[in-house]
Protein backbone atom coordinates (compact mmCIF):
# COMPACT_ATOMS: atom_id res chain seq x y z
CA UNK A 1 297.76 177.92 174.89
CA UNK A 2 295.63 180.84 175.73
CA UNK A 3 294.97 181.62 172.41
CA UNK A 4 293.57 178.59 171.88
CA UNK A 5 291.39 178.71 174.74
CA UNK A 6 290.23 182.08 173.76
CA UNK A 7 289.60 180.93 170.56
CA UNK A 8 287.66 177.66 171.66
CA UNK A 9 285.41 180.21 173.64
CA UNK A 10 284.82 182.33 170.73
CA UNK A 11 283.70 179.21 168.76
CA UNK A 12 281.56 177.89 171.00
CA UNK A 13 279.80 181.51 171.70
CA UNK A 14 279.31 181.68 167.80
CA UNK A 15 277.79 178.29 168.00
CA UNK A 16 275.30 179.08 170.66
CA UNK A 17 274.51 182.39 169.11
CA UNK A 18 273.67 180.24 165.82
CA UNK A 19 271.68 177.94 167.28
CA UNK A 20 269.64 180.58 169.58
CA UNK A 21 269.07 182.33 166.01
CA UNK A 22 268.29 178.84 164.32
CA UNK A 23 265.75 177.78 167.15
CA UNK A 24 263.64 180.98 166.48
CA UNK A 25 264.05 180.68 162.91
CA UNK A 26 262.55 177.05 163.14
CA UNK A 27 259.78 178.23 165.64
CA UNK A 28 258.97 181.50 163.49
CA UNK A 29 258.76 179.66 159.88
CA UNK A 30 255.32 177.66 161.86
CA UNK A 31 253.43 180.85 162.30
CA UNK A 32 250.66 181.48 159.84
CA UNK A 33 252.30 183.27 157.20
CA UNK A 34 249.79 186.11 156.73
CA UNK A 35 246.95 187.90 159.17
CA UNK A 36 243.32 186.41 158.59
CA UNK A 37 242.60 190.43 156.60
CA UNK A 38 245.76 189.76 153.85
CA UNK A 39 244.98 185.81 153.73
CA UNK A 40 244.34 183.71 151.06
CA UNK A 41 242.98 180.48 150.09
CA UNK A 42 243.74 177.25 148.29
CA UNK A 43 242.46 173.96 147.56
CA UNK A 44 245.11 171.38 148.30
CA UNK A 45 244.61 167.80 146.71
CA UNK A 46 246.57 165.32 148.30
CA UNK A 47 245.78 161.98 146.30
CA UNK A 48 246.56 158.62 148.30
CA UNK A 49 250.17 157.70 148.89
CA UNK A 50 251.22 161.10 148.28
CA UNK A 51 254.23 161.95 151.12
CA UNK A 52 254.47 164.67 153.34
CA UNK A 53 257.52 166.52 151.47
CA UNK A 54 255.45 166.69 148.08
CA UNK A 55 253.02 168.01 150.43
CA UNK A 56 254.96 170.56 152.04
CA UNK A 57 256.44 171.59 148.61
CA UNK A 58 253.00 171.93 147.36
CA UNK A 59 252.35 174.29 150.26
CA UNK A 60 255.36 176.28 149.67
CA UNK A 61 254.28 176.65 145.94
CA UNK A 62 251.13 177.83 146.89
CA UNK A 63 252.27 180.72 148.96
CA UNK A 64 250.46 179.29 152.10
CA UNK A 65 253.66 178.23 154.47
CA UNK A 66 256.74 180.00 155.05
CA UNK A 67 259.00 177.05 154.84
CA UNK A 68 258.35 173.97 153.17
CA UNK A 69 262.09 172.65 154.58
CA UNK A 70 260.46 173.53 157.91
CA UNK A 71 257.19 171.71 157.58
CA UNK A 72 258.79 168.73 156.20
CA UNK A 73 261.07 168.26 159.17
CA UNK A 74 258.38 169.37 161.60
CA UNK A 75 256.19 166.71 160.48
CA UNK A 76 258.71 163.66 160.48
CA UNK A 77 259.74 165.29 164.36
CA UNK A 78 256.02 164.80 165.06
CA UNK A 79 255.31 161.54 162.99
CA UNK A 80 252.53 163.27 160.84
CA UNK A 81 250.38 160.54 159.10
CA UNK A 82 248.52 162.70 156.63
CA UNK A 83 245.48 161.34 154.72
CA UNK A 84 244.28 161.56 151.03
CA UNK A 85 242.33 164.22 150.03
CA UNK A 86 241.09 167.53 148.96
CA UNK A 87 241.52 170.22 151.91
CA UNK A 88 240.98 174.22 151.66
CA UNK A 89 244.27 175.56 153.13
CA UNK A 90 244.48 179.64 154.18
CA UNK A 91 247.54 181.39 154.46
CA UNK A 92 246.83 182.61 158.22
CA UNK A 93 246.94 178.64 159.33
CA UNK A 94 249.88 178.19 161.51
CA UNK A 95 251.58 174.43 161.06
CA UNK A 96 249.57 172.89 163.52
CA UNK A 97 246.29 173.73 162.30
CA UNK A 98 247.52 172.76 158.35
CA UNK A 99 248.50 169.26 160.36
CA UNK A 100 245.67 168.64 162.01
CA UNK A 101 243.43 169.20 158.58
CA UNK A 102 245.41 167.10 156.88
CA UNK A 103 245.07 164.27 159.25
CA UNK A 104 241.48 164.36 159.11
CA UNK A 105 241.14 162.32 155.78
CA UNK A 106 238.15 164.88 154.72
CA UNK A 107 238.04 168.78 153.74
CA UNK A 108 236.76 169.25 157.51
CA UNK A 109 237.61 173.56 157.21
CA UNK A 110 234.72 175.36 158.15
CA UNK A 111 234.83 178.64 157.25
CA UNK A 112 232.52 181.37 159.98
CA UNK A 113 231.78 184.72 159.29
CA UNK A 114 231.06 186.54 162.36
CA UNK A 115 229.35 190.32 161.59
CA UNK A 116 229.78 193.62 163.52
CA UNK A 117 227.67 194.21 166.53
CA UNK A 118 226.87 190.58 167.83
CA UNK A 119 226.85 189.32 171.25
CA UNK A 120 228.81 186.43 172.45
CA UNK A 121 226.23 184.35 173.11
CA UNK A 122 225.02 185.07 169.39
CA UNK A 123 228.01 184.55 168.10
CA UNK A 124 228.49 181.27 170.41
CA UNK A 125 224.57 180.41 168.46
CA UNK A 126 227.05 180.66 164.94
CA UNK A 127 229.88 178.69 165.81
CA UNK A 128 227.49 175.86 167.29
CA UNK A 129 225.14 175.70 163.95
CA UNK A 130 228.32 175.76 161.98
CA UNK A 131 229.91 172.61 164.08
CA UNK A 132 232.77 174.36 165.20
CA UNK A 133 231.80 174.46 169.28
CA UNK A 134 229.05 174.32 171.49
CA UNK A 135 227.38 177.86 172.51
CA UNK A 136 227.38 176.66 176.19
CA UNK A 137 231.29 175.84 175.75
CA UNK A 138 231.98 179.03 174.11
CA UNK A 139 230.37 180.59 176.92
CA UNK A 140 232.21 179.25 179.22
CA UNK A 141 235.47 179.98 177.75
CA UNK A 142 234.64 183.56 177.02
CA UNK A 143 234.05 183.79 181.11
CA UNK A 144 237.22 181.87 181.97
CA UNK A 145 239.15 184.29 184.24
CA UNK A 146 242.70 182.56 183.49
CA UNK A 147 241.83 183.31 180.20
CA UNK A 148 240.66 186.83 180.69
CA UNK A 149 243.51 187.52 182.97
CA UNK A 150 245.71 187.08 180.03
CA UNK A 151 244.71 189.65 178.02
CA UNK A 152 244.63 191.84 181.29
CA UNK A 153 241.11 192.73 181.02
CA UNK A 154 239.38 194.56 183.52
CA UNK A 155 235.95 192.74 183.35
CA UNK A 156 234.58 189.00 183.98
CA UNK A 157 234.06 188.48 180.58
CA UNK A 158 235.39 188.65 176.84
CA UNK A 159 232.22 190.36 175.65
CA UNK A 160 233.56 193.16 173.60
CA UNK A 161 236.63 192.10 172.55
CA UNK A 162 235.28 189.12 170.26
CA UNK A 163 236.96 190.27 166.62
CA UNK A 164 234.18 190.38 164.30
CA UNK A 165 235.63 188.76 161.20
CA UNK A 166 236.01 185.63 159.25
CA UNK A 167 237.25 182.37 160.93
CA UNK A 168 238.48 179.53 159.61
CA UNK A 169 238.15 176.89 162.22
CA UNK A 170 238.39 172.72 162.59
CA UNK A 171 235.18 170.66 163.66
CA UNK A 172 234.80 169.98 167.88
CA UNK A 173 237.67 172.78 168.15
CA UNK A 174 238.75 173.45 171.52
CA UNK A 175 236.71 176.25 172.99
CA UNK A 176 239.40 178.16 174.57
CA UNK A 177 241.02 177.96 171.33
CA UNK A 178 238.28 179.71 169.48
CA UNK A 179 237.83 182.17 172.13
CA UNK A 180 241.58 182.89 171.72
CA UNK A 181 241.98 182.91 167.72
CA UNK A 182 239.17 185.55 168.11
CA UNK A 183 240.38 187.65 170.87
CA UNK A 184 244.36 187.73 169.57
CA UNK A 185 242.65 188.62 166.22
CA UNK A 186 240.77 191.91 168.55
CA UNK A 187 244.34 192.92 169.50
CA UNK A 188 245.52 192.20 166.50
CA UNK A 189 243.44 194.63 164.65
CA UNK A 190 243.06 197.37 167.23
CA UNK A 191 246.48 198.18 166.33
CA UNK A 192 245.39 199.60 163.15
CA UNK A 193 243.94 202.71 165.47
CA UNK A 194 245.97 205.45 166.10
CA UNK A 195 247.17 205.97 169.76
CA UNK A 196 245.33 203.04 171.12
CA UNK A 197 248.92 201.41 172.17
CA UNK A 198 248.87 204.39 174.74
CA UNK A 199 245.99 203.33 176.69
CA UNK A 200 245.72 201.38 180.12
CA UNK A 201 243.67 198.22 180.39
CA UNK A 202 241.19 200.03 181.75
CA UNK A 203 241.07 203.05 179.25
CA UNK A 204 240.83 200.75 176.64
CA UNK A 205 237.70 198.48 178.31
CA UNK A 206 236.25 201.86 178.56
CA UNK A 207 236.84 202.60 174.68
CA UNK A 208 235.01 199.36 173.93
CA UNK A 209 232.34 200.07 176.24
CA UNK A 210 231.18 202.54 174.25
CA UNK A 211 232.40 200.93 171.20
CA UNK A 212 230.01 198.56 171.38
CA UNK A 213 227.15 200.50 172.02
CA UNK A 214 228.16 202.65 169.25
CA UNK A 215 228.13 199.99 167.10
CA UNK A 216 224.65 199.10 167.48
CA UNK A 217 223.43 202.99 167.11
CA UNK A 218 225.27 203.86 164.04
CA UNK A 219 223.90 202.60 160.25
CA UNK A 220 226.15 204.69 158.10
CA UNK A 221 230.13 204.37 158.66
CA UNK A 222 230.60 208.46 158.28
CA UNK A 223 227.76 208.91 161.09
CA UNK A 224 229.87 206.83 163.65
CA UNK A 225 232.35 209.43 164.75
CA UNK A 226 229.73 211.77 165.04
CA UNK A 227 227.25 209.60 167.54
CA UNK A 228 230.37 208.58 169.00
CA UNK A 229 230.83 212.03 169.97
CA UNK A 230 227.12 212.82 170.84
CA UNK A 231 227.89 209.85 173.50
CA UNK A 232 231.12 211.93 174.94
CA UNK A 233 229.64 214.74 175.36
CA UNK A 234 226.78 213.47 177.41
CA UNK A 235 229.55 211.68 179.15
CA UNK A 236 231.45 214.71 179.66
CA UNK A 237 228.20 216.68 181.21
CA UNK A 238 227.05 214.10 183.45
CA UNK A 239 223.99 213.42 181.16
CA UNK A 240 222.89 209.90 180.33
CA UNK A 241 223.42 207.91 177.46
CA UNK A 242 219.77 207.04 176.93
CA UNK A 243 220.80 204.52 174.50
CA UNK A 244 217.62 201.92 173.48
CA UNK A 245 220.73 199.68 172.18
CA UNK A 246 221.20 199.18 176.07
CA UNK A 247 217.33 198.61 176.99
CA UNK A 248 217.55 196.18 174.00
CA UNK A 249 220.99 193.90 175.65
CA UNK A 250 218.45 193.89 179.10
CA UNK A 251 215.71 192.59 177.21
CA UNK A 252 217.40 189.82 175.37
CA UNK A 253 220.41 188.84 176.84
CA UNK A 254 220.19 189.59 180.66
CA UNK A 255 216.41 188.52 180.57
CA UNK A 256 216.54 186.27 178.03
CA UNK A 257 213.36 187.40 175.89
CA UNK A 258 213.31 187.73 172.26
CA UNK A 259 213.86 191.41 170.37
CA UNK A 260 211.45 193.91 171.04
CA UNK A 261 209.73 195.11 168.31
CA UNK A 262 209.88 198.38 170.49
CA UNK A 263 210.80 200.05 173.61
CA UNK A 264 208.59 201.00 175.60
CA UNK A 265 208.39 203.71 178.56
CA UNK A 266 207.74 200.92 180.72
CA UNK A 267 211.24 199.14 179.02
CA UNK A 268 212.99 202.34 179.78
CA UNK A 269 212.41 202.10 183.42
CA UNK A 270 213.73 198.53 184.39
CA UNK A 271 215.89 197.99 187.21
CA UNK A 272 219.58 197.28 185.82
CA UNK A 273 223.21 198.92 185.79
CA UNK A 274 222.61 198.51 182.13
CA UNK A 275 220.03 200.94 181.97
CA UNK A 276 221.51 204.00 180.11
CA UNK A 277 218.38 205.60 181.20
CA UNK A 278 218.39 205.64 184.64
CA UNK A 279 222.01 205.76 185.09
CA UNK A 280 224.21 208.23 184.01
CA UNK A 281 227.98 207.33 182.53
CA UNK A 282 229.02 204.35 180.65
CA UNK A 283 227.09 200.62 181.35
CA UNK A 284 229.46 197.73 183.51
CA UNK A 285 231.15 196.62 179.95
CA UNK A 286 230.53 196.01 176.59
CA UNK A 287 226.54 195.09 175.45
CA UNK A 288 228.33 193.71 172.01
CA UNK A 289 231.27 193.01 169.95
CA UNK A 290 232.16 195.61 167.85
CA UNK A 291 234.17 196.43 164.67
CA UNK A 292 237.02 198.72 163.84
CA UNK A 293 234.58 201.52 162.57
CA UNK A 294 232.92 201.86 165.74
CA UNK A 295 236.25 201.32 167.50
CA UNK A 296 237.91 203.83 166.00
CA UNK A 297 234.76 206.36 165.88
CA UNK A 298 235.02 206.47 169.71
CA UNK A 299 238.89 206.50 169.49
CA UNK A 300 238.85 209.66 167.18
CA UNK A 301 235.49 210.89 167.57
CA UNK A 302 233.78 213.99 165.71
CA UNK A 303 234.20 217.60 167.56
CA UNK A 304 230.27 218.53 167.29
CA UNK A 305 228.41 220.27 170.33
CA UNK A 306 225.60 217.96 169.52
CA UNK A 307 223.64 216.15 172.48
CA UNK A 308 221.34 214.20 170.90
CA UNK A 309 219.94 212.14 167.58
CA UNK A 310 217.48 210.67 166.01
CA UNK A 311 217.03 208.05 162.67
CA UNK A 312 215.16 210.09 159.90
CA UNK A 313 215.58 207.86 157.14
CA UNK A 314 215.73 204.07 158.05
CA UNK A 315 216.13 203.36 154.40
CA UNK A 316 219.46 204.94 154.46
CA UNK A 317 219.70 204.85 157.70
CA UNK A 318 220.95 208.42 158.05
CA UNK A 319 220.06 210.51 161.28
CA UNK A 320 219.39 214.00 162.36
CA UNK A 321 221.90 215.08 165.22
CA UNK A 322 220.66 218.66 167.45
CA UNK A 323 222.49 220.75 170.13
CA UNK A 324 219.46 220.94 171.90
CA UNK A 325 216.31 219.42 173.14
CA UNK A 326 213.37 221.28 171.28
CA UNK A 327 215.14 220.52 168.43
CA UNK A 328 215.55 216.94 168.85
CA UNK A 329 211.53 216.60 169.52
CA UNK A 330 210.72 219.07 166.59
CA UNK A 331 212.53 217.04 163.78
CA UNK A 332 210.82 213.83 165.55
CA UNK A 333 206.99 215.42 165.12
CA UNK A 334 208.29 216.51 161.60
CA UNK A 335 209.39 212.33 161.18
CA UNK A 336 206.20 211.31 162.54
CA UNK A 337 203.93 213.74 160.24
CA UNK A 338 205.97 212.52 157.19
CA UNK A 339 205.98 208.73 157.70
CA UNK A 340 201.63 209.39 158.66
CA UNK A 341 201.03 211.49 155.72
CA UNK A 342 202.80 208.56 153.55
């Protein structure tokens, strides 16, 4: 009898050990099947009458699900009334983004490119011309302190750590949605940079402080790490940034007037924390949204003992870096004489 027992016990451990293994299976095989860098892309024509297991084996065939068992079942769980018609389907969809498009009856997909260097409320300007969400929504989302708190960011807002990259997103999404898909895709990607998983929240908000300033200095990718490290070592000498990129984030997005077509002395003098000028050290946070070659310039930045640089070719974009002072104003006269005598 107490073999029996023992082995009832055993069989009923094995059992819940199956189905702990079978309930992640079932929860992992609805995860988008690749990241939005490796995905790919597929028209999917679902003519009328067509039912939702020819769908999900047409998925599976495709290479844009991980289980087409999975998706059937899901669906039938959920009562999924698809409709007829032709729908772009990308391999970094999870199952209830594929359901939702295929419920719309139209190819409703809009596909957002969102570049290096852009603000949020420039990038909320995209998303709103492109139908996804409102800017004002976005906003509001990307200031949502339950939201920030989850990603244990030391700030009052997501500027910074808004993933430029390209989005595939449903009409009248959600805004906290958006604001997530873009930020998981941040942490997704920052991974990619060496000894950035060492960091504390606040090292890191740091890192993208100057990230993002970075970002808007640098034109060529192998200049990055070096004004990366221009910025550190004015950092570590208690010497101001004096970064126009900052005057520039006053101008238009604390003040709200359009891009200078220059800054002038008396720009360089207004009254702000964001003033790189007038205050030494890094700005309160991020003054844009940066991409992983700025990211990673200020992760792994040059060893120079250069304090300063200047553009000297804005065709190229290619600048002149100088340890000191009287260098950096010779090389500008030299600029100045060139571009007059032209």
């Amino acid at each position: 009898m107490k073999k029996f027992f023992i082995a009832v016990a055993v069989c009923v451990f094995l059992l819940l050990i199956a189905s702990a293994g079978g309930m992640w299976w079932w929860f992992s095989a609805q995860k988008p099947l690749t990241s939005s860098d490796t995905a790919i892309s597929c028209q999917i024509e679902v003519p009328k009458g067509t039912t939702l297991r020819a769908v999900a084996d047409n998925l599976k065939h495709q290479g844009l699900i991980r289980s087409n068992t999975v998706f059937y079942y899901q669906g039938r769980l959920d009562k999924v009334q698809i409709k007829s018609g032709t729908y772009t389907v990308s391999s970094d969809m999870s199952y209830n983004d594929i359901v939702a498009l295929l419920q719309t009856g139209t190819d409703a997909q809009l596909i957002v490119s969102i570049p290096e260097g852009l603000t949020a409320s420039k990038i909320g300007s995209i998303l709103e011309e492109k139908g996804v969400v409102s800017q004002s929504d976005f906003l509001s989302a990307v200031k949502n302190k339950e939201l920030i708190d989850s990603y244990h960011i030391p700030a009052e807002s997501l500027e910074g750590y808004l993933f430029p990259d390209t989005y595939y997103f449903l009409p009248d999404s959600d805004p906290k949605d958006v604001v997530r898909k873009i930020t998981d895709n941040f942490f997704e990607k920052i991974r990619t940079i060496e000894g950035i998983e060492n960091l504390t929240d606040e090292e890191l908000f740091e890192l993208v402080t100057l990230a993002s300033i970075v970002e808007r200095e640098y034109r060529v990718a192998s200049e990055a790490p070096i004004i990366a490290s221009v910025f550190k070592n004015r950092i570590e000498n208690n010497i101001g940034l004096y970064s126009c990129a900052t005057i520039e984030y006053i101008i238009t997005e604390i003040q709200g007037k359009p891009h200078p077509e220059i800054i002038t002395n008396k720009d360089l003098k207004i009254e702000n924390p964001y003033n790189t000028y007038m205050w030494r050290g890094l700005p309160p946070g991020p003054i844009s949204n940066p991409g992983l070659v700025a990211l990673t310039a200020v992760a792994h930045p040059a060893q120079t003992d250069y304090f300063y640089f200047r553009l000297i070719d804005p065709q190229t974009g290619t600048h002149h870096f100088s340890k000191d002072f009287e260098e950096h104003i010779d090389v500008g006269n030299l600029y100045t004489k060139k571009v007059s005598s032209n």
